[in-house]
Protein backbone atom coordinates (compact mmCIF):
# COMPACT_ATOMS: atom_id res chain seq x y z
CA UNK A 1 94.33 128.36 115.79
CA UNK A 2 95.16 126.00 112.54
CA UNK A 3 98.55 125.85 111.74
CA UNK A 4 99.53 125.39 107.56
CA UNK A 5 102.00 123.25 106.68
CA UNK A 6 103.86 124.87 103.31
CA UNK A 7 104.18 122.14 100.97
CA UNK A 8 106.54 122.17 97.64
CA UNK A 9 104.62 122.89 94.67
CA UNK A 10 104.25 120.50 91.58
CA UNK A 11 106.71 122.57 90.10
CA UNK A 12 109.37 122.07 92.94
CA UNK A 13 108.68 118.45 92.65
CA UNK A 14 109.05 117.49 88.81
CA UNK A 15 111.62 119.91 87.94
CA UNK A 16 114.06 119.01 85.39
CA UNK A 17 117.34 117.55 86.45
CA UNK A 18 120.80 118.70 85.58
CA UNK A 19 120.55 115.84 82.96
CA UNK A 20 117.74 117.05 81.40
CA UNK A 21 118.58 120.60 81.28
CA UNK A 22 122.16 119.69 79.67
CA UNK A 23 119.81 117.61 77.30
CA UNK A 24 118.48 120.57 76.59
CA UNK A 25 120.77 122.57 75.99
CA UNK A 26 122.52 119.94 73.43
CA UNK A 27 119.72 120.41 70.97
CA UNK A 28 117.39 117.87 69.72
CA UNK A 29 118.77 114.13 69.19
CA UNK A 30 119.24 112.88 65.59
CA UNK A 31 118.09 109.13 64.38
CA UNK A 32 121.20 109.07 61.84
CA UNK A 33 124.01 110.87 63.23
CA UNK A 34 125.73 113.24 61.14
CA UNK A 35 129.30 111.55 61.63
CA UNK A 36 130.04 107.79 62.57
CA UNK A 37 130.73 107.02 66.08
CA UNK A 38 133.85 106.58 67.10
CA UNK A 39 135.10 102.69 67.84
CA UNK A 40 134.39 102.27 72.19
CA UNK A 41 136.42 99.56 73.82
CA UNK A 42 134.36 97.03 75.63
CA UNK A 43 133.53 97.93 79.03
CA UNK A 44 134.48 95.65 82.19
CA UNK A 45 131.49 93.73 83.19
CA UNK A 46 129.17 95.24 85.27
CA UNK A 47 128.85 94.46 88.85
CA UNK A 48 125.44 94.19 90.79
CA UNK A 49 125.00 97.20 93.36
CA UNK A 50 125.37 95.18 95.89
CA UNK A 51 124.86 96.88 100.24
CA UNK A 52 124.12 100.48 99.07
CA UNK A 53 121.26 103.06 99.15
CA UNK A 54 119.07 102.47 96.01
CA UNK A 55 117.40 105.70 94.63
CA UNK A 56 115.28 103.70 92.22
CA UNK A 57 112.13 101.30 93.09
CA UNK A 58 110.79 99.15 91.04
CA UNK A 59 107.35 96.77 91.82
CA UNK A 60 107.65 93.29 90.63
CA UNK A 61 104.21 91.09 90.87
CA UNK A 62 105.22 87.11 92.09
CA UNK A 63 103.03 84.00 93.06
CA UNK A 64 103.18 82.89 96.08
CA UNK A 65 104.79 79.84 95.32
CA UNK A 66 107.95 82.19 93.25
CA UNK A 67 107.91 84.19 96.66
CA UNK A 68 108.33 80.97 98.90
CA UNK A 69 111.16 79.79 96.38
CA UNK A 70 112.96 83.11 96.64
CA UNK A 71 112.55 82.79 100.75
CA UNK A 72 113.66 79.76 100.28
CA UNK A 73 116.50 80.13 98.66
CA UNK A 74 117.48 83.04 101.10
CA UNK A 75 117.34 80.71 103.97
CA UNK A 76 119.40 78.15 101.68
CA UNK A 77 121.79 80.65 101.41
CA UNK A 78 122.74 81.29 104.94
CA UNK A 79 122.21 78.48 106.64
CA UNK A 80 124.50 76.05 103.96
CA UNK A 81 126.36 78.99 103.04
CA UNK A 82 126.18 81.39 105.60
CA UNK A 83 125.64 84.03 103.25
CA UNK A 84 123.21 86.55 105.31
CA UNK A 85 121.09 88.20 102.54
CA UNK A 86 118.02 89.78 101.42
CA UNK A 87 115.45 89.43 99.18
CA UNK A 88 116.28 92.76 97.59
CA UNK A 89 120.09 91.75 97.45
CA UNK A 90 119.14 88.22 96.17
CA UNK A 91 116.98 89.48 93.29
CA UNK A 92 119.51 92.16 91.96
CA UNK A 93 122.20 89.10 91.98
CA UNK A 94 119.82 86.95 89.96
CA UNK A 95 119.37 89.94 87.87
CA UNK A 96 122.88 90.74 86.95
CA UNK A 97 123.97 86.80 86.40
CA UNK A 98 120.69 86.70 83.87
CA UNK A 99 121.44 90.22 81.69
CA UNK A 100 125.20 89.50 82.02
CA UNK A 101 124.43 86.00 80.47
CA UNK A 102 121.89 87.83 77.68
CA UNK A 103 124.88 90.46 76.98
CA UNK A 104 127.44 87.71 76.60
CA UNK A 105 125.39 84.65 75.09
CA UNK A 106 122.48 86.64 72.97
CA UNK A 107 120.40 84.31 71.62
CA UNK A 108 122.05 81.42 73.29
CA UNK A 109 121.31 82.93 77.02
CA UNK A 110 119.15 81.39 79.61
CA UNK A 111 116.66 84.28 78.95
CA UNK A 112 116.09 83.70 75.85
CA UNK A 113 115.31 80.33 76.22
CA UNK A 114 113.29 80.57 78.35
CA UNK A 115 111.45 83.75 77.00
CA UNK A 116 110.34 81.35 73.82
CA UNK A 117 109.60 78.58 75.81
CA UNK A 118 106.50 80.52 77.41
């Protein structure tokens, strides 16, 4: 006798989050907004994530010579430094010193540079 396994439908799956639905409920977004925005201070810098459970993936294509570099530079890491890392943890690092350069430097960051180099 076959047994059915109940699966969630497509429904159940790509239902619309509590940020949507608020979204929603907001009405639709204008370009110009009726009334200026109020002045925001400048928020602290943001940190990278760091040791915690990520909810979002992302795919990033490298050579195999970028790939040995960023081993490389793991095994760098903890055996001058003793710094115990991996390559997830290394590339969010890299990431946050690179956009908080671009968000404090503009068109004077590293990015940048580099960007109209290639």
């Amino acid at each position: 006798m076959a047994r059915r396994v109940s699966l969630p439908s497509a429904d159940d799956l790509f239902r619309a989050t509590q940020e949507e639905k608020a979204a929603k409920a907001r009405g639709p977004v204008h370009a110009v907004p009726d009334q200026p925005e109020p002045e925001v201070e400048p928020q602290a810098p943001r940190k990278p994530s760091g040791r915690v459970k990520h909810d979002e993936k992302m795919t990033v294509y490298v050579t195999a010579q970028e790939l040995l570099d960023l081993e490389h530079a793991r095994l760098a890491l903890r055996a001058e430094h003793g710094l115990a890392v991996d390559r997830g943890r290394l590339v969010r690092e890299a990431l946050h010193l690179v956009l908080a350069d671009l968000e404090q430097n503009g068109d004077a960051s590293a990015l940048v540079r580099r960007l109209n180099e290639g």
